[in-house]
N, C-alpha and C. Protein backbone atom coordinates (compact mmCIF):
# COMPACT_ATOMS: atom_id res chain seq x y z
N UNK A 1 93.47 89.20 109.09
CA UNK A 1 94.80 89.20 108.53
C UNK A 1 95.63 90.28 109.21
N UNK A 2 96.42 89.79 109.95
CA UNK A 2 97.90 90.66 110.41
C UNK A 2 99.21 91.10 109.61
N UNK A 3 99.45 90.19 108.93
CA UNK A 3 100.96 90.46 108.28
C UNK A 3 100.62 89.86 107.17
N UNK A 4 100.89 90.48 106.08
CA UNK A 4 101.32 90.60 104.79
C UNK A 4 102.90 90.21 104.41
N UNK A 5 103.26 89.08 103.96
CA UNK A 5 104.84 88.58 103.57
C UNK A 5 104.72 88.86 101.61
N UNK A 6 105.05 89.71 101.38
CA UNK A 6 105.64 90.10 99.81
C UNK A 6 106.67 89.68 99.70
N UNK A 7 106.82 88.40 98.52
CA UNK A 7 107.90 88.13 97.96
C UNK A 7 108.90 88.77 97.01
N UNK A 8 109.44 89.37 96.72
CA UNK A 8 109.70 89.75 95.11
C UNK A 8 110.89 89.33 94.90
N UNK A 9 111.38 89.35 93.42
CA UNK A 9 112.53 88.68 92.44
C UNK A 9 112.90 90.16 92.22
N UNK A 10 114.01 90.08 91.21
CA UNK A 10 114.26 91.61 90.96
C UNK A 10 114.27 91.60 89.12
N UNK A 11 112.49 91.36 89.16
CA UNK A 11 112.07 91.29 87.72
C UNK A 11 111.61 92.44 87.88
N UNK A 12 111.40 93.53 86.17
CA UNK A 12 110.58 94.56 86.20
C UNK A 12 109.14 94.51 86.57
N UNK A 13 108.96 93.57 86.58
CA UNK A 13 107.26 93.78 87.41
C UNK A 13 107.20 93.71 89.08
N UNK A 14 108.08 93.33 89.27
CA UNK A 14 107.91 93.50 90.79
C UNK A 14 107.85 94.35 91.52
N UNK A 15 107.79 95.68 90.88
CA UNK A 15 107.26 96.85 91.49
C UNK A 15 105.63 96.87 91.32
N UNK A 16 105.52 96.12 90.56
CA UNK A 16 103.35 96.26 90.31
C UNK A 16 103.37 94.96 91.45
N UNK A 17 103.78 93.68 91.81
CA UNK A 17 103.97 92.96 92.48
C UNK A 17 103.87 93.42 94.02
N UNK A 18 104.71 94.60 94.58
CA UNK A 18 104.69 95.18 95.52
C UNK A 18 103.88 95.83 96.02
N UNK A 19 103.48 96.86 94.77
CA UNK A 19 102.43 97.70 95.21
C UNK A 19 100.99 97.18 95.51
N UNK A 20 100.30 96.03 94.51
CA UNK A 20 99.49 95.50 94.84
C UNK A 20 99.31 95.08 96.15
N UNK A 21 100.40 93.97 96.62
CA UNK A 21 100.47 93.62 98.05
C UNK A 21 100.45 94.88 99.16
N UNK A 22 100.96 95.66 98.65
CA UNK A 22 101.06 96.32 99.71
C UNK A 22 99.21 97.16 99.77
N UNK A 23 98.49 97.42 98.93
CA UNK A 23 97.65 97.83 99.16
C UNK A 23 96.35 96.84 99.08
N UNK A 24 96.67 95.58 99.08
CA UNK A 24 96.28 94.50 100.05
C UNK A 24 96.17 94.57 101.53
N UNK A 25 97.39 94.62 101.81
CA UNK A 25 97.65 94.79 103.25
C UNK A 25 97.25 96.44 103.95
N UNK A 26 97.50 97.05 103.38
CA UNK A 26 96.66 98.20 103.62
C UNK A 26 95.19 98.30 103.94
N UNK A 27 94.82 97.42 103.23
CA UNK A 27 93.32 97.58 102.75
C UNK A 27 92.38 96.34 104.17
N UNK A 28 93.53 95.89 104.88
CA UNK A 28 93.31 94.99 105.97
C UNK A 28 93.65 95.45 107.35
N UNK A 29 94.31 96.43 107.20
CA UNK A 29 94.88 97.22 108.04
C UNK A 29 96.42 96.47 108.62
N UNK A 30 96.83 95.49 107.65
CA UNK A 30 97.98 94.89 108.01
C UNK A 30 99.60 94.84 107.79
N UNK A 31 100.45 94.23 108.70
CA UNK A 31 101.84 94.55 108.47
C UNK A 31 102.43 94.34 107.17
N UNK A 32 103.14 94.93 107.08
CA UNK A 32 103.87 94.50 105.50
C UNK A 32 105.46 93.70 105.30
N UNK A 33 105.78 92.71 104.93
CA UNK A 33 107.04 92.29 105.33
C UNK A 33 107.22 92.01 103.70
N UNK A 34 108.63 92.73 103.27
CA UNK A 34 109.54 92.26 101.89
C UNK A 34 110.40 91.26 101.84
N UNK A 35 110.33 89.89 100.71
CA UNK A 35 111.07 89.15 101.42
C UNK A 35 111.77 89.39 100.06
N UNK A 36 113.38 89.13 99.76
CA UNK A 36 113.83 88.77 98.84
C UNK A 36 115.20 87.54 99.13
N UNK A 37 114.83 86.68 98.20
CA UNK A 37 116.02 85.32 98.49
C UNK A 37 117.35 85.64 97.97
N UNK A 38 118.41 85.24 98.42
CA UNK A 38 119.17 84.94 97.56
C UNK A 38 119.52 83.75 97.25
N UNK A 39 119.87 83.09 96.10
CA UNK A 39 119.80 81.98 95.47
C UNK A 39 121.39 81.89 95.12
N UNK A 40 121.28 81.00 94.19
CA UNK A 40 122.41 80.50 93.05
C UNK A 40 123.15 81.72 92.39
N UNK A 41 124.35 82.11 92.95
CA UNK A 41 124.95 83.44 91.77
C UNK A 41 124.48 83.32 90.70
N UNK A 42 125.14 82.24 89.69
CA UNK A 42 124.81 82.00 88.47
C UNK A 42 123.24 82.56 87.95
N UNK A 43 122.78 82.57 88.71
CA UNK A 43 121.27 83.01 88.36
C UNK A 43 120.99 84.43 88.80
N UNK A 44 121.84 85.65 89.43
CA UNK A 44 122.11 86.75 89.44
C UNK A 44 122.88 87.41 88.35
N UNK A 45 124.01 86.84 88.00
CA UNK A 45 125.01 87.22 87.12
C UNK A 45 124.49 86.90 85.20
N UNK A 46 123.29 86.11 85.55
CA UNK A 46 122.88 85.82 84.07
C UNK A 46 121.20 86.79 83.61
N UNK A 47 121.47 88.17 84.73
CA UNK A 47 120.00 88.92 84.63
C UNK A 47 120.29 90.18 84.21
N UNK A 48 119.48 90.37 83.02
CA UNK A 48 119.33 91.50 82.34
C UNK A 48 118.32 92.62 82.07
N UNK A 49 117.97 92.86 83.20
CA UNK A 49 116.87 93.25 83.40
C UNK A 49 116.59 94.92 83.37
N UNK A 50 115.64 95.83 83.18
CA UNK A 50 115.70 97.05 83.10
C UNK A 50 115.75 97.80 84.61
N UNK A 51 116.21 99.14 84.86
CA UNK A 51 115.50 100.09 85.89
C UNK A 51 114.70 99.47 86.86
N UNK A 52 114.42 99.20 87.99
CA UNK A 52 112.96 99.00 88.76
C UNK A 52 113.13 99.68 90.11
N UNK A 53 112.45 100.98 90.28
CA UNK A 53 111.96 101.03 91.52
C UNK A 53 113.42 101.82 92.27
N UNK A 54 114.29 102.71 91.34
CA UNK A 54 115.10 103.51 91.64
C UNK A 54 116.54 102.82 91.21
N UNK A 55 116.47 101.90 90.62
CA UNK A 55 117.58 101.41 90.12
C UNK A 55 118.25 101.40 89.40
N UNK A 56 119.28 102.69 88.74
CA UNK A 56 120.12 103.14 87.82
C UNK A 56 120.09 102.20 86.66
N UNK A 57 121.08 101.02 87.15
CA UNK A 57 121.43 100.09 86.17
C UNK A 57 121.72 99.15 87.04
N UNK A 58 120.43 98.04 86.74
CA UNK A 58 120.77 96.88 87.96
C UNK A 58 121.61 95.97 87.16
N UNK A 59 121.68 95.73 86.20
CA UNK A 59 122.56 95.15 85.49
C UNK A 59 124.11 95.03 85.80
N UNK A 60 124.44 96.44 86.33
CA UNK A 60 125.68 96.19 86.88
C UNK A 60 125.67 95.96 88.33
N UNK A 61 124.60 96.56 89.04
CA UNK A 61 124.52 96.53 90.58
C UNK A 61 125.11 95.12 90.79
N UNK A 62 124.66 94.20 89.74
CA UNK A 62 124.99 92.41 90.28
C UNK A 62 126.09 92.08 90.21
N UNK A 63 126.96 92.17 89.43
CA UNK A 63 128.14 91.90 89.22
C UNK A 63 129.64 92.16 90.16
N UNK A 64 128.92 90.96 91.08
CA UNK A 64 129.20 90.82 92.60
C UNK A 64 130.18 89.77 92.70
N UNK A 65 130.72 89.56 93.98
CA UNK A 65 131.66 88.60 94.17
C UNK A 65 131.42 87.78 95.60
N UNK A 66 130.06 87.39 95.32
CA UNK A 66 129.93 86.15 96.42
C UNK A 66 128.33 87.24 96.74
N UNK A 67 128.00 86.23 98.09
CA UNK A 67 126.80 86.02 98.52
C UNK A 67 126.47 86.76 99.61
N UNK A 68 127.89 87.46 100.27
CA UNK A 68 127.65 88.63 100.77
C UNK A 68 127.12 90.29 99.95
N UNK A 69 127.80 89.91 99.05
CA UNK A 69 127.95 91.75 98.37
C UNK A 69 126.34 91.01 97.50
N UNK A 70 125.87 89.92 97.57
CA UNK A 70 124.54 89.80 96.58
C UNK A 70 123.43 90.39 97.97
N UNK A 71 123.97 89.89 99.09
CA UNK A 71 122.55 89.70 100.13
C UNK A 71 122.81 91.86 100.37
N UNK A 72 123.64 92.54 100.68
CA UNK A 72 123.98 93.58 100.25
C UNK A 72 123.11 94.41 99.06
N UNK A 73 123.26 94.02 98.08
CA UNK A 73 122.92 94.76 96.60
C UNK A 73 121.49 94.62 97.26
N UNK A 74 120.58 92.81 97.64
CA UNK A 74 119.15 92.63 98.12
C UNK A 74 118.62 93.97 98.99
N UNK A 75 119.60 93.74 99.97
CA UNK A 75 118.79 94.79 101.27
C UNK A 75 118.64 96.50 100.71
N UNK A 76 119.74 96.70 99.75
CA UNK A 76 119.22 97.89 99.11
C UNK A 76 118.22 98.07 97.97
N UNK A 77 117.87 97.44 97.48
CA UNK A 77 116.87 96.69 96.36
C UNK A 77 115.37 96.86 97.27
N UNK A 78 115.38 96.13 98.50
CA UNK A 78 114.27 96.35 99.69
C UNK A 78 114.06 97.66 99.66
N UNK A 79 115.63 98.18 100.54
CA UNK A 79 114.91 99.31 100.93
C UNK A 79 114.33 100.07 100.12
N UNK A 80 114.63 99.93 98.48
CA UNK A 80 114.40 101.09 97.63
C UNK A 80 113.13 101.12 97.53
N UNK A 81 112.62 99.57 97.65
CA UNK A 81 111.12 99.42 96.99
C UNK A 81 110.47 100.02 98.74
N UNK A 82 110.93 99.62 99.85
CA UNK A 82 110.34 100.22 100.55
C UNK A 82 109.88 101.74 100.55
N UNK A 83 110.89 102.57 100.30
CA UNK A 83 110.79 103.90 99.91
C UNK A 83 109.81 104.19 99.38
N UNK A 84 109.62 103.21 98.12
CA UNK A 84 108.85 103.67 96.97
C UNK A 84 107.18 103.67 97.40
N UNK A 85 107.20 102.43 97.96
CA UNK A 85 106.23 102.60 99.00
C UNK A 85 105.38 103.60 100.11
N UNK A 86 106.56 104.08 100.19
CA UNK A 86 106.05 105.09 101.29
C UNK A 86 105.58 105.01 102.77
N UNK A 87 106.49 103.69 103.05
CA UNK A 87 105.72 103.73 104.38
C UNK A 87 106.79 103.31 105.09
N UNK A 88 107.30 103.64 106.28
CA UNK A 88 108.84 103.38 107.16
C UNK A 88 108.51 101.77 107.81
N UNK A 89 107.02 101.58 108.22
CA UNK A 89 106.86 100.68 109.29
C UNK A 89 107.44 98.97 108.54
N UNK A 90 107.13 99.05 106.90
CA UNK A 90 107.53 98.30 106.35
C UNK A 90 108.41 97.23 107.03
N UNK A 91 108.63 96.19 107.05
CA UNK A 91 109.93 95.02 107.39
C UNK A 91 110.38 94.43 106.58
N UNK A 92 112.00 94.56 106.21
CA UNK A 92 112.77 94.16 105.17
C UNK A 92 113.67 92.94 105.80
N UNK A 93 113.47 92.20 104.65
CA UNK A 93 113.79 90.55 105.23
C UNK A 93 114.77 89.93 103.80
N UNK A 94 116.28 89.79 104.09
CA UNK A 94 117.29 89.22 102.88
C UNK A 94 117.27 87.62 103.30
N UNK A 95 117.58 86.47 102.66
CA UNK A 95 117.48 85.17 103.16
C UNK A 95 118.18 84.82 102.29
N UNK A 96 119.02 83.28 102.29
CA UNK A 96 120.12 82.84 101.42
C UNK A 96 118.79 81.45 101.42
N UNK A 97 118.78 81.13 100.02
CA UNK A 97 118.08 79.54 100.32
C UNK A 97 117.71 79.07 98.70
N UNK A 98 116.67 77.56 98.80
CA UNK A 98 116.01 77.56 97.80
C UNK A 98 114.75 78.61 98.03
N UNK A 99 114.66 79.31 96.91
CA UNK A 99 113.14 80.30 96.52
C UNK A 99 112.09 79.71 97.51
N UNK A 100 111.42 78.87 97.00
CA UNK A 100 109.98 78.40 97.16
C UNK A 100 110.39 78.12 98.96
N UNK A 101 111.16 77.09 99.20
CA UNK A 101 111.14 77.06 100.92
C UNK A 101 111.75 77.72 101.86
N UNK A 102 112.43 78.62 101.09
CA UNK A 102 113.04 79.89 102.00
C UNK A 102 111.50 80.84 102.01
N UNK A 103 110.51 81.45 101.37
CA UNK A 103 109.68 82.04 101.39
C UNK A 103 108.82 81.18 102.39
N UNK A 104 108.47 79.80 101.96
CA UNK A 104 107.40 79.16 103.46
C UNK A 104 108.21 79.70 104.54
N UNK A 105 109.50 78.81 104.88
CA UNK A 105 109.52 79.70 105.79
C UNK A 105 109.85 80.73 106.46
N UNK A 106 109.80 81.49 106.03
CA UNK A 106 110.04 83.44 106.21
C UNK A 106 108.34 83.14 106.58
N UNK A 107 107.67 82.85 105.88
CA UNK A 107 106.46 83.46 106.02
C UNK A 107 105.81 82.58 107.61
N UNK A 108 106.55 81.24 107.87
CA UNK A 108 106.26 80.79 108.95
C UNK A 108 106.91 81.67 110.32
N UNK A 109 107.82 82.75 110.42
CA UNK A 109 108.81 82.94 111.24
C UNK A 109 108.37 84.03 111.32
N UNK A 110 107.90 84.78 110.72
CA UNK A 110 107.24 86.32 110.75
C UNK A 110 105.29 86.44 110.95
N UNK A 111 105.31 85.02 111.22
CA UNK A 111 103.49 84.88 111.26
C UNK A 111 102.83 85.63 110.21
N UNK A 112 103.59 85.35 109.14
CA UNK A 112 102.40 86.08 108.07
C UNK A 112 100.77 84.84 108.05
N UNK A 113 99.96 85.45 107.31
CA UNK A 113 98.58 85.42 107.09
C UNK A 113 98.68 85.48 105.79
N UNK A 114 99.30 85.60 104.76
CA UNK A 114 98.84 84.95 103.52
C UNK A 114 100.19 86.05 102.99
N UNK A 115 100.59 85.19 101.80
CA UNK A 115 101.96 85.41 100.59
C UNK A 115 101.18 85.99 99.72
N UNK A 116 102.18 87.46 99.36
CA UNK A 116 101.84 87.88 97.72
C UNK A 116 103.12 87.76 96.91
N UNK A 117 103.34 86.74 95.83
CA UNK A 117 104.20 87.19 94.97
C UNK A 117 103.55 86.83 93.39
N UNK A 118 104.88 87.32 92.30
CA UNK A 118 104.14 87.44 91.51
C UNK A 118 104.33 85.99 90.69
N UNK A 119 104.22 85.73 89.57
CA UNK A 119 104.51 84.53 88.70
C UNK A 119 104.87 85.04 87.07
N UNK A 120 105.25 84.38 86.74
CA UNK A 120 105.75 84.63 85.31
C UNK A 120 105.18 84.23 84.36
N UNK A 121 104.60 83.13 84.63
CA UNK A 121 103.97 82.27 83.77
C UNK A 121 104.74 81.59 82.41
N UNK A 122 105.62 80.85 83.33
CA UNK A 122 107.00 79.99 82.44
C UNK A 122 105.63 78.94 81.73
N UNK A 123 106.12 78.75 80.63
CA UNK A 123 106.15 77.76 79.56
C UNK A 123 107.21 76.42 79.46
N UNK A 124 106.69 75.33 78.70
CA UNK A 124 107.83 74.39 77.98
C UNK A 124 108.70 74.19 78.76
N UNK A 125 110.19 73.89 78.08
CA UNK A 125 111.17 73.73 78.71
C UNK A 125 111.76 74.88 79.52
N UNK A 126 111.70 76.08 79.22
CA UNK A 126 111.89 77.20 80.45
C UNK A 126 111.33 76.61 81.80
N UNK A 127 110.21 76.26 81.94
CA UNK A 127 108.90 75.79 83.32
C UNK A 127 109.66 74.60 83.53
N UNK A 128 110.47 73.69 83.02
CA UNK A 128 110.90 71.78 83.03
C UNK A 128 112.19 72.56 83.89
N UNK A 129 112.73 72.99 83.46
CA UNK A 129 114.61 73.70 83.58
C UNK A 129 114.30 74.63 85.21
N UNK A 130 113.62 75.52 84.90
CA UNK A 130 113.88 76.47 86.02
C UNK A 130 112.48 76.44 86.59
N UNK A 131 111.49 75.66 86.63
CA UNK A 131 110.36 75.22 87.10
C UNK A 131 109.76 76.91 87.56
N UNK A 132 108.77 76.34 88.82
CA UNK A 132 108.17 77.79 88.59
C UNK A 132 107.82 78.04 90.27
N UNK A 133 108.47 78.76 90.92
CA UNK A 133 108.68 79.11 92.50
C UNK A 133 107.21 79.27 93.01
N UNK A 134 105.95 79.69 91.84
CA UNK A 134 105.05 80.22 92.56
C UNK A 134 104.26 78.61 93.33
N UNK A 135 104.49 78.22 91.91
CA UNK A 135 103.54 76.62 91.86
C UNK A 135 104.06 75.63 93.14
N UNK A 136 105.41 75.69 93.33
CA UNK A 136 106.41 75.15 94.34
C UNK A 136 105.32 75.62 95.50
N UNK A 137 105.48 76.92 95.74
CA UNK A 137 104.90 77.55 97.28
C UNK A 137 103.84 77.42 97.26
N UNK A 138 102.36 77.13 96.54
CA UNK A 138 101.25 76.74 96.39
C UNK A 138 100.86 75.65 96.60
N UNK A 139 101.68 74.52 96.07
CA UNK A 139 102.05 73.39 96.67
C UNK A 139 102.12 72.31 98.04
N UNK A 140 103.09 73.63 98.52
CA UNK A 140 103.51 73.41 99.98
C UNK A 140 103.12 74.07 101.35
N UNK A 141 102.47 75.20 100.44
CA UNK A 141 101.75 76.61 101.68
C UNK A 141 100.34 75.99 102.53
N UNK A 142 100.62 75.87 103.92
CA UNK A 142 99.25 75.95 104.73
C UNK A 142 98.76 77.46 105.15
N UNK A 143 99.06 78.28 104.35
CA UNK A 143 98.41 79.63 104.15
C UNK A 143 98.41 80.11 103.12
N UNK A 144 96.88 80.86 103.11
CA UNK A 144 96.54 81.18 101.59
C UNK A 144 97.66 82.74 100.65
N UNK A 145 97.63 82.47 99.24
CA UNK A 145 98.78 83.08 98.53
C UNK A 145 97.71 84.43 97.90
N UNK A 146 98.15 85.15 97.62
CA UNK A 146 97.65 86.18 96.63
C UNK A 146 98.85 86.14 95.46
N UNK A 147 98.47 85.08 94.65
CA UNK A 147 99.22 85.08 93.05
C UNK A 147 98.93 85.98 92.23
N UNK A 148 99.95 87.21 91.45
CA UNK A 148 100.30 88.27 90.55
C UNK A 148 100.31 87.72 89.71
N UNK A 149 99.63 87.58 88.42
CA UNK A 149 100.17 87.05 86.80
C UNK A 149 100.67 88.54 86.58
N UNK A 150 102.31 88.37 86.23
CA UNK A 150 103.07 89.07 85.63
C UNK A 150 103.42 89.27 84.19
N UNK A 151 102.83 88.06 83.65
CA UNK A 151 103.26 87.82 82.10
C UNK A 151 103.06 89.20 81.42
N UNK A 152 101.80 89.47 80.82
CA UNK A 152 101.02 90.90 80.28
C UNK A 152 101.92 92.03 81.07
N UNK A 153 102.77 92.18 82.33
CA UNK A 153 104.14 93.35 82.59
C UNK A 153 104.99 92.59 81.89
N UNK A 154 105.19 92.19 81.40
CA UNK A 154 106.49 92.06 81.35
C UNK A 154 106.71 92.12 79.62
N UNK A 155 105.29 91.73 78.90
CA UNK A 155 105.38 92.11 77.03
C UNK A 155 105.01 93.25 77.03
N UNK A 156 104.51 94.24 78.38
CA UNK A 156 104.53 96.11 77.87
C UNK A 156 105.98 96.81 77.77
């Protein structure tokens, strides 16, 4: 294994999301690449989420006006978690797309060796409505994933 592609959302667990991967890839002696998408505003502007990973109040950080100032708010969101990380060599990667096939391919274009992101573990009609990005990329991936169950972060 060479490269390590970390996905993350800008849910509060995606700092345990990160760190794991990253000491995955550590633990292989391999590259580390952050990917974060940008998607649908509507689905930025409707997140309420706490602090993560040096982030005052991301709540307002979003409250943006288009898909520039979102891919913007992303690359500082990276770098922060890069920081947090501790390691410069890191590679920070912003992408406009759908989730699930913007991550294949990031992860095809950067030669990663296997995806870490995390999952939520949607239920019911939440899982029918906004389906579930991990299951999508599991799906479709001809390289193996390292799946995070996030659920248990996210009821502490």
């Amino acid at each position: 294994m060479k490269n390590v592609l970390i996905a993350l959302d800008y849910n509060p667990s995606a700092q345990k999301v990160a760190e794991t991967g990253y000491q995955l890839a550590k633990s292989m002696n391999a590259k580390v690449t952050l990917l974060h998408v940008v998607s649908d505003f509507t689905y930025y502007s409707s997140l309420n989420y706490s602090p993560i990973m040096g982030f005052e109040s991301f709540s307002n950080a979003v409250e943006t006006e288009g898909s520039t100032e979102l891919k913007r708010v992303a690359k500082n969101y990276l770098d922060r978690s890069k920081q947090h990380l501790g390691d410069e060599a890191i590679q920070i990667i912003v992408k406009s797309g759908e989730f699930a096939g913007t991550i294949l391919e990031t992860a095809n274009e950067v030669g990663a060796n296997i995806i870490v992101m995390g999952t939520h573990s949607r239920r019911g009609l939440e899982k029918i409505l906004v389906g579930s990005v991990a299951e999508k990329v599991l799906n479709h991936s001809l390289i193996p994933l390292f799946i995070i169950p996030t659920r248990s972060m996210e009821e502490n």
